[in-house]
N, C-alpha and C. Protein backbone atom coordinates (compact mmCIF):
# COMPACT_ATOMS: atom_id res chain seq x y z
N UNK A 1 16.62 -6.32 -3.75
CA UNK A 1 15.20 -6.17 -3.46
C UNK A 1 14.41 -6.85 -4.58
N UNK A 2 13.57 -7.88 -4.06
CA UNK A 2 12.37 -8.37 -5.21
C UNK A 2 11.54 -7.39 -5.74
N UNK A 3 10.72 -8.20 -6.49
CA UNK A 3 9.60 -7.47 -7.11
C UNK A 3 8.55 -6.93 -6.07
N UNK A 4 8.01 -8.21 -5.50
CA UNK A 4 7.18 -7.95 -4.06
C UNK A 4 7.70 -6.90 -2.81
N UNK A 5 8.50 -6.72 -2.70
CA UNK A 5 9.32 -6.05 -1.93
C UNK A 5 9.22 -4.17 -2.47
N UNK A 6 9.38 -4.10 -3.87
CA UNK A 6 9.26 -3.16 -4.64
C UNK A 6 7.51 -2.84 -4.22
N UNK A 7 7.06 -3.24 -4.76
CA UNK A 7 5.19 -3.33 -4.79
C UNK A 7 4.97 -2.99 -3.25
N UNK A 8 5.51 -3.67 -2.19
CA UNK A 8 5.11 -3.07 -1.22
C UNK A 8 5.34 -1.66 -0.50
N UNK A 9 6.73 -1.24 -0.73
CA UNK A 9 7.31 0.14 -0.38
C UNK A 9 6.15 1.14 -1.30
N UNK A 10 5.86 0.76 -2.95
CA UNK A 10 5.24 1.81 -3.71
C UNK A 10 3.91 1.96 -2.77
N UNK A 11 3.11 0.76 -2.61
CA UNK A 11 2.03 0.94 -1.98
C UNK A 11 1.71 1.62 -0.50
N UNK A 12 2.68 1.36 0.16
CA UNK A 12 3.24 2.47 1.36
C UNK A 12 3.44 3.77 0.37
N UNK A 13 3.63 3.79 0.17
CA UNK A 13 3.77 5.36 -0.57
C UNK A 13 2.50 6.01 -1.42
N UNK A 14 2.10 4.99 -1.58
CA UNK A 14 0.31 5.30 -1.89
C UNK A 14 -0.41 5.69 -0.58
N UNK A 15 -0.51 5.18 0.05
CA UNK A 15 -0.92 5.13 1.21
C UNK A 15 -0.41 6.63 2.68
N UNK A 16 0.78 6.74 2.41
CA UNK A 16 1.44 7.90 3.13
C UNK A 16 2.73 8.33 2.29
N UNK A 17 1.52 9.08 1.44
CA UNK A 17 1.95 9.99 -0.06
C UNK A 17 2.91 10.96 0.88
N UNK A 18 2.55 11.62 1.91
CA UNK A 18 3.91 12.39 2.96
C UNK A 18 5.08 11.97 2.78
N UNK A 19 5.18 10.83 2.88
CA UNK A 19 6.98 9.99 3.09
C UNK A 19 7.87 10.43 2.06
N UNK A 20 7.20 10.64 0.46
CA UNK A 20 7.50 10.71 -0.47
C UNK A 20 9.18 11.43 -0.46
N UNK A 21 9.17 12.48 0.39
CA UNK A 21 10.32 13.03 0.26
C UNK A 21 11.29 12.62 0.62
N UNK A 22 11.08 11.88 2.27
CA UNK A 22 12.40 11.42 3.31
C UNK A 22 12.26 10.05 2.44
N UNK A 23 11.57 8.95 1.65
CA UNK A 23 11.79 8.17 0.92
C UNK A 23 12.95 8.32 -0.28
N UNK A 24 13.30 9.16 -0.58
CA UNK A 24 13.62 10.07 -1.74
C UNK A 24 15.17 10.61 -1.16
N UNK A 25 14.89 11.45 -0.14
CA UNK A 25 16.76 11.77 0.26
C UNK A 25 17.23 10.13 0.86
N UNK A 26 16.24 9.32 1.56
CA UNK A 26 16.75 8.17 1.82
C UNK A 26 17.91 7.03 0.94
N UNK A 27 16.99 7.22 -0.32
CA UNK A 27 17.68 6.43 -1.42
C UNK A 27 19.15 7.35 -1.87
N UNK A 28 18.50 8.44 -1.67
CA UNK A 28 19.90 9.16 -2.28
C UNK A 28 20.97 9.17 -1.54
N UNK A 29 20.83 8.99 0.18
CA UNK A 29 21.63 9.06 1.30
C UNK A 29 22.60 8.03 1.08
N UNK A 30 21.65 7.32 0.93
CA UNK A 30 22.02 5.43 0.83
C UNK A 30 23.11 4.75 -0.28
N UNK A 31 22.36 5.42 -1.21
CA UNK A 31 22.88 5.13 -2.16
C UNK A 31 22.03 4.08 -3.18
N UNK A 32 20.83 3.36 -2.51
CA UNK A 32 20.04 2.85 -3.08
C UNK A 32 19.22 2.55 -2.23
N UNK A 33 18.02 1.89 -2.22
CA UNK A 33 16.73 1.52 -1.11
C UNK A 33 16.88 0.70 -0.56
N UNK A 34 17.13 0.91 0.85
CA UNK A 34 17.42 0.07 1.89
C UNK A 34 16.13 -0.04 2.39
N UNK A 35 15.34 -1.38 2.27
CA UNK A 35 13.70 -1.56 2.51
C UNK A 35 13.54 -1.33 4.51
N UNK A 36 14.40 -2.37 4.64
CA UNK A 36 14.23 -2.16 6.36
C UNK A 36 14.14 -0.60 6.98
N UNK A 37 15.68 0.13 6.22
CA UNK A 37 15.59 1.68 7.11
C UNK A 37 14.00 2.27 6.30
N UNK A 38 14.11 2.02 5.01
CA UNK A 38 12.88 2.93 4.65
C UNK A 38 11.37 2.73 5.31
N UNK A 39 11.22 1.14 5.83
CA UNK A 39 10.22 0.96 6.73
C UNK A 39 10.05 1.41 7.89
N UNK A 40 11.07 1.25 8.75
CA UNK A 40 11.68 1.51 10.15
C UNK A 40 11.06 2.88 10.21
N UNK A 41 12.39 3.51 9.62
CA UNK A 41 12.00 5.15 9.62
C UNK A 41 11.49 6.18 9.30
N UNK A 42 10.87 5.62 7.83
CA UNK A 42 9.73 6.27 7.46
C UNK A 42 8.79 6.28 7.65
N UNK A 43 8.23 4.75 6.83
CA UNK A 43 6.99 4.38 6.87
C UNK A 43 6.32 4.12 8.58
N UNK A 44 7.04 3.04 9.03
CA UNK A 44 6.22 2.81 10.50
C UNK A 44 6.31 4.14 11.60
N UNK A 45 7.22 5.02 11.49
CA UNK A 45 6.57 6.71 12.30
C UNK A 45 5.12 6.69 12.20
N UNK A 46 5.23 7.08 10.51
CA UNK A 46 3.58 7.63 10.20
C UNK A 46 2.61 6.41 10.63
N UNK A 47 2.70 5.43 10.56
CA UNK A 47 1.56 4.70 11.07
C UNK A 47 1.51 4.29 12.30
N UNK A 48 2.61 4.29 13.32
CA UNK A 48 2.58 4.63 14.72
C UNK A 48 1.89 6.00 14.91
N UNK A 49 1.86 7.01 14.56
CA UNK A 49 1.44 8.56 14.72
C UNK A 49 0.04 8.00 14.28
N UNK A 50 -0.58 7.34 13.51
CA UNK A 50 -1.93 7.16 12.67
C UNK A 50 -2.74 6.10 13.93
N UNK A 51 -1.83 5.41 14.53
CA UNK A 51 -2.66 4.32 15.60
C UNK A 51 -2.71 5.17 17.11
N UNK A 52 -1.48 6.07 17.20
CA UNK A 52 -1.64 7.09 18.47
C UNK A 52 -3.31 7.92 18.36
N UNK A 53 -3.08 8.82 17.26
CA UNK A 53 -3.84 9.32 16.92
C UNK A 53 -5.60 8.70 16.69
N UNK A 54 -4.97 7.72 15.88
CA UNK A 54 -6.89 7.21 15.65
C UNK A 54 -7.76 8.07 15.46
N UNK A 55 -7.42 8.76 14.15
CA UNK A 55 -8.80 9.22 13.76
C UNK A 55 -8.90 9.34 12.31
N UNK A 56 -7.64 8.65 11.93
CA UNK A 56 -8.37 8.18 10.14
C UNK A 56 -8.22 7.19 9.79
N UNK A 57 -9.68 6.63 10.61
CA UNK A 57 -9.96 5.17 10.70
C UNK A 57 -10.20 4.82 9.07
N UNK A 58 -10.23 4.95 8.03
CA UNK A 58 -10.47 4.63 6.95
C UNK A 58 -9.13 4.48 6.14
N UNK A 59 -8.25 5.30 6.25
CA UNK A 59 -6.55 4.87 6.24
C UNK A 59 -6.20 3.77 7.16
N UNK A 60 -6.34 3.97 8.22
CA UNK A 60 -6.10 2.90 8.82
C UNK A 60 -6.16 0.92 8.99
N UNK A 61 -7.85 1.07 8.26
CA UNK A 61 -8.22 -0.01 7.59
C UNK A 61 -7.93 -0.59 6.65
N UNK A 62 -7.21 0.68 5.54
CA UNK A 62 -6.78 0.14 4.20
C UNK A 62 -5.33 0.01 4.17
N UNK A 63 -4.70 0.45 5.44
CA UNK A 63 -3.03 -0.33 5.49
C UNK A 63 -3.50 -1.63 6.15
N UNK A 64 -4.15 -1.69 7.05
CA UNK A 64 -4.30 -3.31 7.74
C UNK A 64 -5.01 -4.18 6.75
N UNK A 65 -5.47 -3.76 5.73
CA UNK A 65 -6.05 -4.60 5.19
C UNK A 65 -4.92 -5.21 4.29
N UNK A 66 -3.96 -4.06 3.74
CA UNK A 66 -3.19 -4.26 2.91
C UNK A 66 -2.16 -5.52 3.50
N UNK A 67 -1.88 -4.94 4.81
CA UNK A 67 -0.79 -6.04 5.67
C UNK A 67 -1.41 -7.37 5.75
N UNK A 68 -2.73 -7.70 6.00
CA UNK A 68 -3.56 -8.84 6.03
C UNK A 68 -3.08 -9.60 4.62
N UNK A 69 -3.01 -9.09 3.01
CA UNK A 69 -2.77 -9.51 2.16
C UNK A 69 -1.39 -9.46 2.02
N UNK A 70 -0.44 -8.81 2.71
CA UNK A 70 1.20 -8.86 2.86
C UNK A 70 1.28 -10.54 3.56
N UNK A 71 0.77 -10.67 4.93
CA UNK A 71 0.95 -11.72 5.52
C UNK A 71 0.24 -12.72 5.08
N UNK A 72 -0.65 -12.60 4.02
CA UNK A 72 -0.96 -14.34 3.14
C UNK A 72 -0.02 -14.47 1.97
N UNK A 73 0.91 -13.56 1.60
CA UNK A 73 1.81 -13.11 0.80
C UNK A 73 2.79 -14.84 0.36
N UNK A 74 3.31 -15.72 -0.30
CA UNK A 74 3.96 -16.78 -0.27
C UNK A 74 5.49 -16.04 -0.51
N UNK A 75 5.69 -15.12 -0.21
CA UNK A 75 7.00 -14.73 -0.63
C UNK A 75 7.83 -14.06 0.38
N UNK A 76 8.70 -15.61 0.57
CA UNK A 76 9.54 -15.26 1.49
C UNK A 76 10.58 -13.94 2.27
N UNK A 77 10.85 -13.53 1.04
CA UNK A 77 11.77 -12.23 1.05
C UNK A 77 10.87 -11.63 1.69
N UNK A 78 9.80 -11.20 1.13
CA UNK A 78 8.62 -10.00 1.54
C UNK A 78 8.00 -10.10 2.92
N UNK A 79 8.26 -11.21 3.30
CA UNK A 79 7.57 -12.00 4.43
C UNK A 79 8.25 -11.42 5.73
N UNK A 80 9.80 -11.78 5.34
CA UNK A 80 10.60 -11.66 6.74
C UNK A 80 10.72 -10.48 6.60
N UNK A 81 10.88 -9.66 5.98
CA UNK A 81 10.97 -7.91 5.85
C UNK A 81 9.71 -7.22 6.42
N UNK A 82 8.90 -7.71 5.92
CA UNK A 82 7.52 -7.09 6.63
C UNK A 82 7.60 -7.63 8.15
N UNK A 83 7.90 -8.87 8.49
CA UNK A 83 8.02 -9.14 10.04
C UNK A 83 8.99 -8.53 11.05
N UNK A 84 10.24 -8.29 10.33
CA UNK A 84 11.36 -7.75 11.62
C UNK A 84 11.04 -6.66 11.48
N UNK A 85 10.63 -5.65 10.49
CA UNK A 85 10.08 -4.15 10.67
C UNK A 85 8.92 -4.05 11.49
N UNK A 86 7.76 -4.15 10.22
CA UNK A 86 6.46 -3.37 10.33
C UNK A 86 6.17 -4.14 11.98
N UNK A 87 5.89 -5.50 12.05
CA UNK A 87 5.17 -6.54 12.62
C UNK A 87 6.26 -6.30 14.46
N UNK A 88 7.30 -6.20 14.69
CA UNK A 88 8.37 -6.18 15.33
C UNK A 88 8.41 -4.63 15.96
N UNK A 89 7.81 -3.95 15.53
CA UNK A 89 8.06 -2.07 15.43
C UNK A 89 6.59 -2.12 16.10
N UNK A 90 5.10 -3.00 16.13
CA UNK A 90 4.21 -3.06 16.34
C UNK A 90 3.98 -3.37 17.33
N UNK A 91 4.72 -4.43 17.51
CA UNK A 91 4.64 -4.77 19.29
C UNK A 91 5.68 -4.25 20.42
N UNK A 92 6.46 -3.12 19.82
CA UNK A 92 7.70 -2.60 20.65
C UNK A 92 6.53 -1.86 21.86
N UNK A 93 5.38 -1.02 21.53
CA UNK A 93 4.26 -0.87 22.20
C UNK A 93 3.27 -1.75 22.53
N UNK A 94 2.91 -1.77 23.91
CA UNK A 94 1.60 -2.77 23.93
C UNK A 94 0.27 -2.17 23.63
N UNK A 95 0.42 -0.81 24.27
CA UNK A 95 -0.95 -0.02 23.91
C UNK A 95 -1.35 0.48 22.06
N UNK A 96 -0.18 0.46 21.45
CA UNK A 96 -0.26 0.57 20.29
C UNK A 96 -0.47 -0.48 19.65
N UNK A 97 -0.26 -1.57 19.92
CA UNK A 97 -0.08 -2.81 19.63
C UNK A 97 -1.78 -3.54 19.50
N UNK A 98 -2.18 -2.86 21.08
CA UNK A 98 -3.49 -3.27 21.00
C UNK A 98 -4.60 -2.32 20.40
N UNK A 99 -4.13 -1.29 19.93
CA UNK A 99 -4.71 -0.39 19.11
C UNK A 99 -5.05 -1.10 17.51
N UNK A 100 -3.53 -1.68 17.31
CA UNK A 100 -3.05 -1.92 16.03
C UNK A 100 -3.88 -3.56 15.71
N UNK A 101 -4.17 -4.52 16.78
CA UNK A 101 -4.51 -5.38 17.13
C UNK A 101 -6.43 -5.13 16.19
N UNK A 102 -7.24 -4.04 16.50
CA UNK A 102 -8.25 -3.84 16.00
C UNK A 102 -8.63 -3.65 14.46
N UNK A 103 -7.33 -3.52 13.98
CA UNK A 103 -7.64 -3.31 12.58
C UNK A 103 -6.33 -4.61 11.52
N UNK A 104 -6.21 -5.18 12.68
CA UNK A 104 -5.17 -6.56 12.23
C UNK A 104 -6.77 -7.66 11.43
N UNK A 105 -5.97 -8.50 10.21
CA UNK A 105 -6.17 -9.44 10.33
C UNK A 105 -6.12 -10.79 10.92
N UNK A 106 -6.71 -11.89 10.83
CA UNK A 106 -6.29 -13.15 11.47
C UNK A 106 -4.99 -13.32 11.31
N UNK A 107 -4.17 -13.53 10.02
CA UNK A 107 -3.37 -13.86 9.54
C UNK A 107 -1.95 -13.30 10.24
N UNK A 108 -2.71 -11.51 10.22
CA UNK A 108 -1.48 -10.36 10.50
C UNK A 108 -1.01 -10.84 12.62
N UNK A 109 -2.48 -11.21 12.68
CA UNK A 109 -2.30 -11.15 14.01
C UNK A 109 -1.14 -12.48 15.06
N UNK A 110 -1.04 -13.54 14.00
CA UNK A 110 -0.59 -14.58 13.79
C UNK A 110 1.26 -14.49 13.79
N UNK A 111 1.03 -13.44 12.69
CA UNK A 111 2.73 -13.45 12.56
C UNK A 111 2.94 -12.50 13.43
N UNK A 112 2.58 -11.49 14.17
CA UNK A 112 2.80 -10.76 15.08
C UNK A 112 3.45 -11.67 16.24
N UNK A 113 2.43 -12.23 16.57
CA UNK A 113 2.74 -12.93 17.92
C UNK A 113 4.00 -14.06 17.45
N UNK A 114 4.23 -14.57 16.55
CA UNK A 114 5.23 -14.82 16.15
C UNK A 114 6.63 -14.26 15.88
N UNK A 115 6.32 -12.94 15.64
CA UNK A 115 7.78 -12.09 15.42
C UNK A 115 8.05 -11.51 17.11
N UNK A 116 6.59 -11.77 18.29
CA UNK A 116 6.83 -11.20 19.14
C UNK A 116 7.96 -12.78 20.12
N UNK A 117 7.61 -13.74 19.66
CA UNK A 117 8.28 -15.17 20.13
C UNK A 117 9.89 -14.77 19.63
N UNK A 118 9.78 -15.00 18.70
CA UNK A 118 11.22 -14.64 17.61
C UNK A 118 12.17 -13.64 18.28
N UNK A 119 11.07 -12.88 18.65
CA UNK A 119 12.00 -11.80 19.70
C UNK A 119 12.25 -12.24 21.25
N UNK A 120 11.74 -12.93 21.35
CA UNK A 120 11.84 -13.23 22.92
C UNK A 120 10.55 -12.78 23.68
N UNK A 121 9.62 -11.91 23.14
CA UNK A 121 9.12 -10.92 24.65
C UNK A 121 8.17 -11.99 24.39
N UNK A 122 7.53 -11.54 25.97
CA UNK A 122 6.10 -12.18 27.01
C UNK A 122 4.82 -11.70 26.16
N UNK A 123 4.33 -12.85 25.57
CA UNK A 123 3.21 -12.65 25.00
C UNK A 123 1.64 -12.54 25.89
């Protein structure tokens, strides 16, 4: 795991200070931090539950904003990790997707539809 890679999990954890624990038996399960499962299964629940929900639109803004600056990010590692998870886990829903779509950046919205090609599905 990079540096960037590091910086982004902490900041998820700023962000959904909750995870803190299943972040925590995760590593210990593991044996060390596996970024994909810790995204997968931690982190993107709570922000699928946060775009179902919609109603703390002010959290909500400040992870998309954060992902907006993930996806101008030049760092490759960080790049494709944030795409086959977060970005890939985003469009597995369309209605969430287009939820998630409102608080996307240009940028975010870009590699989406890109990780949604990558995958095959009907854009």
């Amino acid at each position: 795991m990079n540096k960037k890679s590091e910086e982004f999990l902490r900041k998820m954890l700023e962000f959904l200070p909750s995870t803190e624990a299943a972040y925590r038996e995760s590593i210990t399960f593991n044996g060390n931090v596996l970024e994909t499962v810790i995204i997968e299964d931690i982190f993107m629940p709570e922000i699928i539950k946060l775009l179902k929900e919609e109603r703390n639109i002010n959290l909500l803004e400040s992870i998309f904003k954060y992902f907006e600056e993930v996806s101008n990010d030049e760092d490759a590692h960080l790049m494709n990790v944030f795409s086959v998870t977060v970005l890939k886990i985003l469009g597995n829903d369309r209605t969430i997707l287009g939820t998630a779509q409102k608080y996307m950046g240009s940028k975010t919205i870009d590699l989406q539809i890109e990780a949604d090609r990558d995958l095959g599905r009907r854009i």
